[in-house]
N, C-alpha and C. Protein backbone atom coordinates (compact mmCIF):
# COMPACT_ATOMS: atom_id res chain seq x y z
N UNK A 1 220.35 20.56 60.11
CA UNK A 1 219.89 19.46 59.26
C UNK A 1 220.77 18.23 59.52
N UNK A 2 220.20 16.64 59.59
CA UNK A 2 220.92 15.92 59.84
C UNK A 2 221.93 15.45 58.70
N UNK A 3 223.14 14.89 58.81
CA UNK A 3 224.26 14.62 58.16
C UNK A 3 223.49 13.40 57.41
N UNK A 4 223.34 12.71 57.95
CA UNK A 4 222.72 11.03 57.01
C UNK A 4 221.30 10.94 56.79
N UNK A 5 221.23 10.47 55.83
CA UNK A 5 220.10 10.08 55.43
C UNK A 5 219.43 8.50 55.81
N UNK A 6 218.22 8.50 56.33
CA UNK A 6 218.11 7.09 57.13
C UNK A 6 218.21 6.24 55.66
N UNK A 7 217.96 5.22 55.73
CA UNK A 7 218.56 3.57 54.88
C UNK A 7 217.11 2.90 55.02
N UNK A 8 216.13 3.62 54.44
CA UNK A 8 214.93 2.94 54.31
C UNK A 8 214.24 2.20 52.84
N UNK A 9 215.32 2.84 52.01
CA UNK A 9 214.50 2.58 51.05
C UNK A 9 214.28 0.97 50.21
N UNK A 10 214.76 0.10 51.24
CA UNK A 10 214.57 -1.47 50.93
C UNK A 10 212.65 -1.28 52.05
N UNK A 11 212.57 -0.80 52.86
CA UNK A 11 211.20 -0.80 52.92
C UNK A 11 210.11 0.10 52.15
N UNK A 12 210.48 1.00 51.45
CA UNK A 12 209.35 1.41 50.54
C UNK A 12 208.20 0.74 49.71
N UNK A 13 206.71 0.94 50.13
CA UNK A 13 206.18 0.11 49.09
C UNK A 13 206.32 -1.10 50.19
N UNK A 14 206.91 -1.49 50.95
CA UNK A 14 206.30 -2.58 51.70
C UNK A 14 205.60 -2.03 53.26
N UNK A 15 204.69 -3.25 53.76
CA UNK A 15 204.13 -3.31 54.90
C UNK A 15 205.07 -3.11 56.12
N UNK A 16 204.82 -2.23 56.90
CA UNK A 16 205.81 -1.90 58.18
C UNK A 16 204.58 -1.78 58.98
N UNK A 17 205.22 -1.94 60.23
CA UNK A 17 204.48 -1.97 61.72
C UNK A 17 205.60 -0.43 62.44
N UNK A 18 204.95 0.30 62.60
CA UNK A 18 206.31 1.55 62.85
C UNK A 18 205.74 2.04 65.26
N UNK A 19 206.30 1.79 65.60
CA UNK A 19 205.83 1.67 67.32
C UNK A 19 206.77 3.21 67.35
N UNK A 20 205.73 3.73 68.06
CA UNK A 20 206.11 5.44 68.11
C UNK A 20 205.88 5.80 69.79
N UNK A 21 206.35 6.93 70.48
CA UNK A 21 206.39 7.02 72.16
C UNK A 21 205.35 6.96 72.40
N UNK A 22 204.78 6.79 73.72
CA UNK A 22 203.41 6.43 74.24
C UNK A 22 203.08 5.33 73.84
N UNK A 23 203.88 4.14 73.58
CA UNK A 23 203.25 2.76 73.37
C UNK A 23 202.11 2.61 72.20
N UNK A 24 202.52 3.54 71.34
CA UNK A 24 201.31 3.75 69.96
C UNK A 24 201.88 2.96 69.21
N UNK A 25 201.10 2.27 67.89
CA UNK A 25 201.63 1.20 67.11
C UNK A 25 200.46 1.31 65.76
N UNK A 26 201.04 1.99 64.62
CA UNK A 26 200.30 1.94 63.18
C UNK A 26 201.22 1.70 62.45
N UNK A 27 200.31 0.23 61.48
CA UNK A 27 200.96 -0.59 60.87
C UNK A 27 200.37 0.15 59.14
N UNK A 28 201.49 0.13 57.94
CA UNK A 28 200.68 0.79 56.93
C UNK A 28 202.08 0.35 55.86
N UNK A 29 201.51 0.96 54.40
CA UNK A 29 203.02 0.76 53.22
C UNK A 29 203.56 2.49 53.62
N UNK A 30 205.06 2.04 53.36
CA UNK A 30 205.85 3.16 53.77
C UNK A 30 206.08 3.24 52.49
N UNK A 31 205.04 4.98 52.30
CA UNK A 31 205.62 5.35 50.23
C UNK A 31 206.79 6.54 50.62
N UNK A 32 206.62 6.98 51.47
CA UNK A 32 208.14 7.47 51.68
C UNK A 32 208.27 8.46 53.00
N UNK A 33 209.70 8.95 53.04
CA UNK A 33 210.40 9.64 54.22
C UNK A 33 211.25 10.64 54.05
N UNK A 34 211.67 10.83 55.04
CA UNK A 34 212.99 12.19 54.74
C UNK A 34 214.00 12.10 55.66
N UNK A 35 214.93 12.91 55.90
CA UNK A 35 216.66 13.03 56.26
C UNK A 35 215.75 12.79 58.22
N UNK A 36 214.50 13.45 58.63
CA UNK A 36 214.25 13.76 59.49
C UNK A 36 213.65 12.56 60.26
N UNK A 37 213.23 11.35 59.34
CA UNK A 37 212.60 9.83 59.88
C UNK A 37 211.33 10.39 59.84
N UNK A 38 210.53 11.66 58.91
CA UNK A 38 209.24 11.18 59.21
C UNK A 38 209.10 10.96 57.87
N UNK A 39 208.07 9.84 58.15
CA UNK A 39 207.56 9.01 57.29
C UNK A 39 205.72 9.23 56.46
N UNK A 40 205.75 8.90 55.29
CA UNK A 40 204.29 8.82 54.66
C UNK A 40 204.30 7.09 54.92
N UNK A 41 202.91 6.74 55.89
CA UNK A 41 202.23 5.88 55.37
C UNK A 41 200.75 6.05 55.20
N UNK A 42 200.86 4.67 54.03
CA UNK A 42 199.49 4.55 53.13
C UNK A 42 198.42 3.51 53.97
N UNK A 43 197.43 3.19 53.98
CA UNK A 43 196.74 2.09 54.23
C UNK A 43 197.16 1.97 55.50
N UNK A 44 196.85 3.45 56.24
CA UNK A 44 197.54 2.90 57.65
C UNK A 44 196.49 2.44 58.54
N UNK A 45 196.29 1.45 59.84
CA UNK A 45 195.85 1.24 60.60
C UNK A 45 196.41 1.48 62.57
N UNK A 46 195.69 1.94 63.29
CA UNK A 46 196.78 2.49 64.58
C UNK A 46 195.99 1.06 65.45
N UNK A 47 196.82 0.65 65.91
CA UNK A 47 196.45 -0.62 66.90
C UNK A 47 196.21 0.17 68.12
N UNK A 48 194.98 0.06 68.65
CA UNK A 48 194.61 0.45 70.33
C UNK A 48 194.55 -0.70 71.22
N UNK A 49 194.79 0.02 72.46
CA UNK A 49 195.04 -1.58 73.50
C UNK A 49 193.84 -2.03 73.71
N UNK A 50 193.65 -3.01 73.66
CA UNK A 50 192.93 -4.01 73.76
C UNK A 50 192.86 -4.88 72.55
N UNK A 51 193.92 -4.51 71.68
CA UNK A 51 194.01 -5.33 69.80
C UNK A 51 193.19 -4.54 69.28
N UNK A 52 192.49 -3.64 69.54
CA UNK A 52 191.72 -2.61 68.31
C UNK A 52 192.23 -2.23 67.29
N UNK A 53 191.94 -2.30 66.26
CA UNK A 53 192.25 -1.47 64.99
C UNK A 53 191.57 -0.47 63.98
N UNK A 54 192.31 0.62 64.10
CA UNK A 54 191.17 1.49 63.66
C UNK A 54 192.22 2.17 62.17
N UNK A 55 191.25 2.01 61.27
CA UNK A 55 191.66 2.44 59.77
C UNK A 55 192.21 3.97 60.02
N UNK A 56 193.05 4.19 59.17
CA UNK A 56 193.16 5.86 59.37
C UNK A 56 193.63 6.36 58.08
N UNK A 57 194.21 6.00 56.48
CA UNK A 57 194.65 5.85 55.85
C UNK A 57 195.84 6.37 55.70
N UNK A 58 195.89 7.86 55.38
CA UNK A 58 197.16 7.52 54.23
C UNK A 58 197.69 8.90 55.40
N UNK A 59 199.02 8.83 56.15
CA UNK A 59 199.22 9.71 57.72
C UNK A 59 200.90 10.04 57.38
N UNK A 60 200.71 11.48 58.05
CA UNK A 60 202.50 11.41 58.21
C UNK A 60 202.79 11.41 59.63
N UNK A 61 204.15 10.92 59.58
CA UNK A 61 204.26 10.94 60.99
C UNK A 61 205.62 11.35 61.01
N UNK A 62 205.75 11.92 62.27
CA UNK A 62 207.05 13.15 62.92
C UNK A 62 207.94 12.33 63.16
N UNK A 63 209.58 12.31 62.45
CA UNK A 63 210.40 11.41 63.48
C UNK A 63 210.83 11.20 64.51
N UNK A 64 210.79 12.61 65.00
CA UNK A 64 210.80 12.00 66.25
C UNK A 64 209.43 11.61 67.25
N UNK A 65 208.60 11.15 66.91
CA UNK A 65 207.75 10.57 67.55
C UNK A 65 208.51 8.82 67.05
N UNK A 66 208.90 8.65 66.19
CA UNK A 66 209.26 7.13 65.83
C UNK A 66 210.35 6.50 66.90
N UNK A 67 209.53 5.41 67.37
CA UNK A 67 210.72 4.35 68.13
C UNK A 67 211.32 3.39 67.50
N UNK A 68 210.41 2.85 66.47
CA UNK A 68 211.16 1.70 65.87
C UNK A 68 209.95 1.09 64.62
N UNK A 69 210.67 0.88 63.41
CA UNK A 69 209.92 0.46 62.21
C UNK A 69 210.62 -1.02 62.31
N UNK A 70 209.59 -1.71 61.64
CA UNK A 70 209.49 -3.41 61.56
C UNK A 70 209.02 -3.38 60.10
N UNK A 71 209.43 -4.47 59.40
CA UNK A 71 208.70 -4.81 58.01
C UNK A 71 208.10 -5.95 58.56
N UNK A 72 207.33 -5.69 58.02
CA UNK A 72 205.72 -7.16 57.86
C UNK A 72 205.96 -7.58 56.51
N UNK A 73 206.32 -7.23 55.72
CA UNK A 73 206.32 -7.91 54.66
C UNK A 73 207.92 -8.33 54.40
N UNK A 74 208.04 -9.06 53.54
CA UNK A 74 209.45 -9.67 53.27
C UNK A 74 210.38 -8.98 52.30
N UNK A 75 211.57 -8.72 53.03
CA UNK A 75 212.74 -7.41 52.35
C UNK A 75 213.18 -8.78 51.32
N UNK A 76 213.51 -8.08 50.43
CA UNK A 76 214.79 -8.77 48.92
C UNK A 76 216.11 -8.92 49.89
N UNK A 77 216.88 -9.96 49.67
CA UNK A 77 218.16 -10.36 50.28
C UNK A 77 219.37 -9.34 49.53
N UNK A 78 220.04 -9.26 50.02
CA UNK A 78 221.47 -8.67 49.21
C UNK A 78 221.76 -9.15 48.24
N UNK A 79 222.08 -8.48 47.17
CA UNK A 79 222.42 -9.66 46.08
C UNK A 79 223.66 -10.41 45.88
N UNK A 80 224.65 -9.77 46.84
CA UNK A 80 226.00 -10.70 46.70
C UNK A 80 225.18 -12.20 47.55
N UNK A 81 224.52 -12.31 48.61
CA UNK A 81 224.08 -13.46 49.28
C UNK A 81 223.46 -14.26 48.59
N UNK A 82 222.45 -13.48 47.25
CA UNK A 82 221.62 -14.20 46.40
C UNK A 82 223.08 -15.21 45.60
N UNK A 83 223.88 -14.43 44.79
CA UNK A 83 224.96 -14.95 43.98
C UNK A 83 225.59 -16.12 44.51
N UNK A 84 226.13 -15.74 46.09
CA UNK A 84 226.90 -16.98 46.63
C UNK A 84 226.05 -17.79 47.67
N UNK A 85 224.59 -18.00 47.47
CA UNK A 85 224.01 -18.95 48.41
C UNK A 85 224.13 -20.08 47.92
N UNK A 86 223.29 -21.06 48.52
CA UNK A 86 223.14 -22.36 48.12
C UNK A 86 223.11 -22.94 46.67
N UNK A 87 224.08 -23.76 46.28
CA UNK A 87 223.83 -24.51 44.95
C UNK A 87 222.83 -25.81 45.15
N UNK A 88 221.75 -24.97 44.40
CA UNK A 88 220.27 -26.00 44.57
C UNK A 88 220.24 -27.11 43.65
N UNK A 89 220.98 -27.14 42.72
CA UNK A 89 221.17 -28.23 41.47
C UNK A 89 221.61 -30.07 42.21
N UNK A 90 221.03 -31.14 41.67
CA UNK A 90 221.18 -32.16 41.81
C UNK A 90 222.81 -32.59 42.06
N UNK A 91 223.92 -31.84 41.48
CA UNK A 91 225.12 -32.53 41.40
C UNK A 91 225.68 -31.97 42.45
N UNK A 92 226.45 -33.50 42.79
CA UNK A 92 226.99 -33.20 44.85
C UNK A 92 228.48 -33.21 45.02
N UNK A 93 228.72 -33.09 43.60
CA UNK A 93 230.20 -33.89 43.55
C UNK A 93 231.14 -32.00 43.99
N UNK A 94 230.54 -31.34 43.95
CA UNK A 94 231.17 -29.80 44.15
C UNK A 94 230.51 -29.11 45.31
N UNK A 95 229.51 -29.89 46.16
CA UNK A 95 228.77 -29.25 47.06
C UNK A 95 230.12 -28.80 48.14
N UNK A 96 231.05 -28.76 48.44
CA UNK A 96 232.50 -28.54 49.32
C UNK A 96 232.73 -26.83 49.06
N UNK A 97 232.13 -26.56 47.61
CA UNK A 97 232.86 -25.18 46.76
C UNK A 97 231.77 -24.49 46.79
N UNK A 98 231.13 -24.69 46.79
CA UNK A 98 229.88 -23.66 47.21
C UNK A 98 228.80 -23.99 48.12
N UNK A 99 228.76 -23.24 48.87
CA UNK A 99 228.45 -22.60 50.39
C UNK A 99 227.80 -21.38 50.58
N UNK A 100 226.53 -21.53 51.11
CA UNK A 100 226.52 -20.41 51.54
C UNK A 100 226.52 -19.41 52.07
N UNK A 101 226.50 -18.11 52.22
CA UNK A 101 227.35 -16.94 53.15
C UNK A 101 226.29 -16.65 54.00
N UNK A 102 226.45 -15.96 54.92
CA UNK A 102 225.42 -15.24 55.91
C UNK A 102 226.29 -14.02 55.55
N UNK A 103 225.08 -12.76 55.94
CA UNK A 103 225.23 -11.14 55.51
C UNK A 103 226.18 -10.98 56.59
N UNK A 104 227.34 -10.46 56.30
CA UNK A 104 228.75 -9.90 57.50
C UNK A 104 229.86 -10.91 57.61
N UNK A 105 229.53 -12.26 56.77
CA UNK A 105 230.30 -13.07 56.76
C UNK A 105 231.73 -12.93 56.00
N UNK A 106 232.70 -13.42 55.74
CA UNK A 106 233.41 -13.36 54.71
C UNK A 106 233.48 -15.24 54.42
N UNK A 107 233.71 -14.68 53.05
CA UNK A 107 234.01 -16.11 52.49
C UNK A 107 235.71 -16.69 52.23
N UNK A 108 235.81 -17.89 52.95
CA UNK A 108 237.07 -18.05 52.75
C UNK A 108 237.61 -18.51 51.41
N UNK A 109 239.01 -18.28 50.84
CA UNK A 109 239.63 -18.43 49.52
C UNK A 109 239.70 -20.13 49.26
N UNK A 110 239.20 -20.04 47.96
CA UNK A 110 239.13 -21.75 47.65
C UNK A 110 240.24 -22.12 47.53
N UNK A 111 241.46 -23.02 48.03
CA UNK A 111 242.36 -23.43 47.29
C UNK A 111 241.90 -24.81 46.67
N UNK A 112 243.22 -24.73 45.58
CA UNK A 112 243.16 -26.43 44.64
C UNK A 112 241.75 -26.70 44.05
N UNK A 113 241.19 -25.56 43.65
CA UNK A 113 239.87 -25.92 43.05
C UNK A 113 240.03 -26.03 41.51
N UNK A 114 239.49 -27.13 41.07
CA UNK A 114 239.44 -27.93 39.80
C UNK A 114 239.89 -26.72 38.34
N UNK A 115 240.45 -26.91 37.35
CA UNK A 115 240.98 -25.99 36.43
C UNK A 115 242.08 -24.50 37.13
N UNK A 116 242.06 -24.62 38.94
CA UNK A 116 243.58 -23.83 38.81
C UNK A 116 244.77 -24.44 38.70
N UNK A 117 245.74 -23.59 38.34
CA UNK A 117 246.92 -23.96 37.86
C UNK A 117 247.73 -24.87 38.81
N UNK A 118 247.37 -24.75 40.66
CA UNK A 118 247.52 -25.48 41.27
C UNK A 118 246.76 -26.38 41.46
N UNK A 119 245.50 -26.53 41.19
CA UNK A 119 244.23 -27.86 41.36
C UNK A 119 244.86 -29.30 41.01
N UNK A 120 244.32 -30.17 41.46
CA UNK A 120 244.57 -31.65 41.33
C UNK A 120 244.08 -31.99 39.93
């Protein structure tokens, strides 16, 4: 049995495009998976070459047949990125102090910012 468990569950419930060996490609909502990568999708469709699409609905599929899952639909951001992104508010006079991060970034330490004991 494998040690980890895959890190899917920010795609659950959303639209994935999942490309499996033999150049196969069914796009569907991923309602769920296991330790093994195979996956339940719902509302699935299998793309044939020539752009065909043929309905197939609701399919499991073997992980190891899986090469690679894509979301089609749009993942929720991290929420530390949500907290320290952009200050969208009209006042510019602090735009210097908040900044926002990209995911893997670190944020550097504010010095002399207004009410510390060292601040101006």
């Amino acid at each position: 049995m494998p040690q980890a468990q895959p890190e899917l569950k920010k795609y659950l419930e959303k639209r994935v495009l999942v490309q499996l060996n033999g150049s196969r490609k069914v796009m569907g909502i991923l309602r769920g998976y296991d330790v093994y990568l195979n996956i339940v999708l719902d509302d699935a469709l299998e793309e044939k070459a020539g752009g065909e699409k043929v309905r197939i609905g609701m399919v499991v599929i073997r992980g190891n047949a899986v090469v690679m899952l894509e979301a089609l639909d749009r993942i929720n951001q991290d929420r530390a990125t949500l907290e320290h992104g952009r200050d969208d508010d009209d006042d510019d006079d602090d735009d210097d102090e908040e900044q926002g991060i990209r995911l893997g970034e670190t944020r550097p330490a504010l010095q002399g910012r207004r009410g510390d004991a060292n601040g101006v």
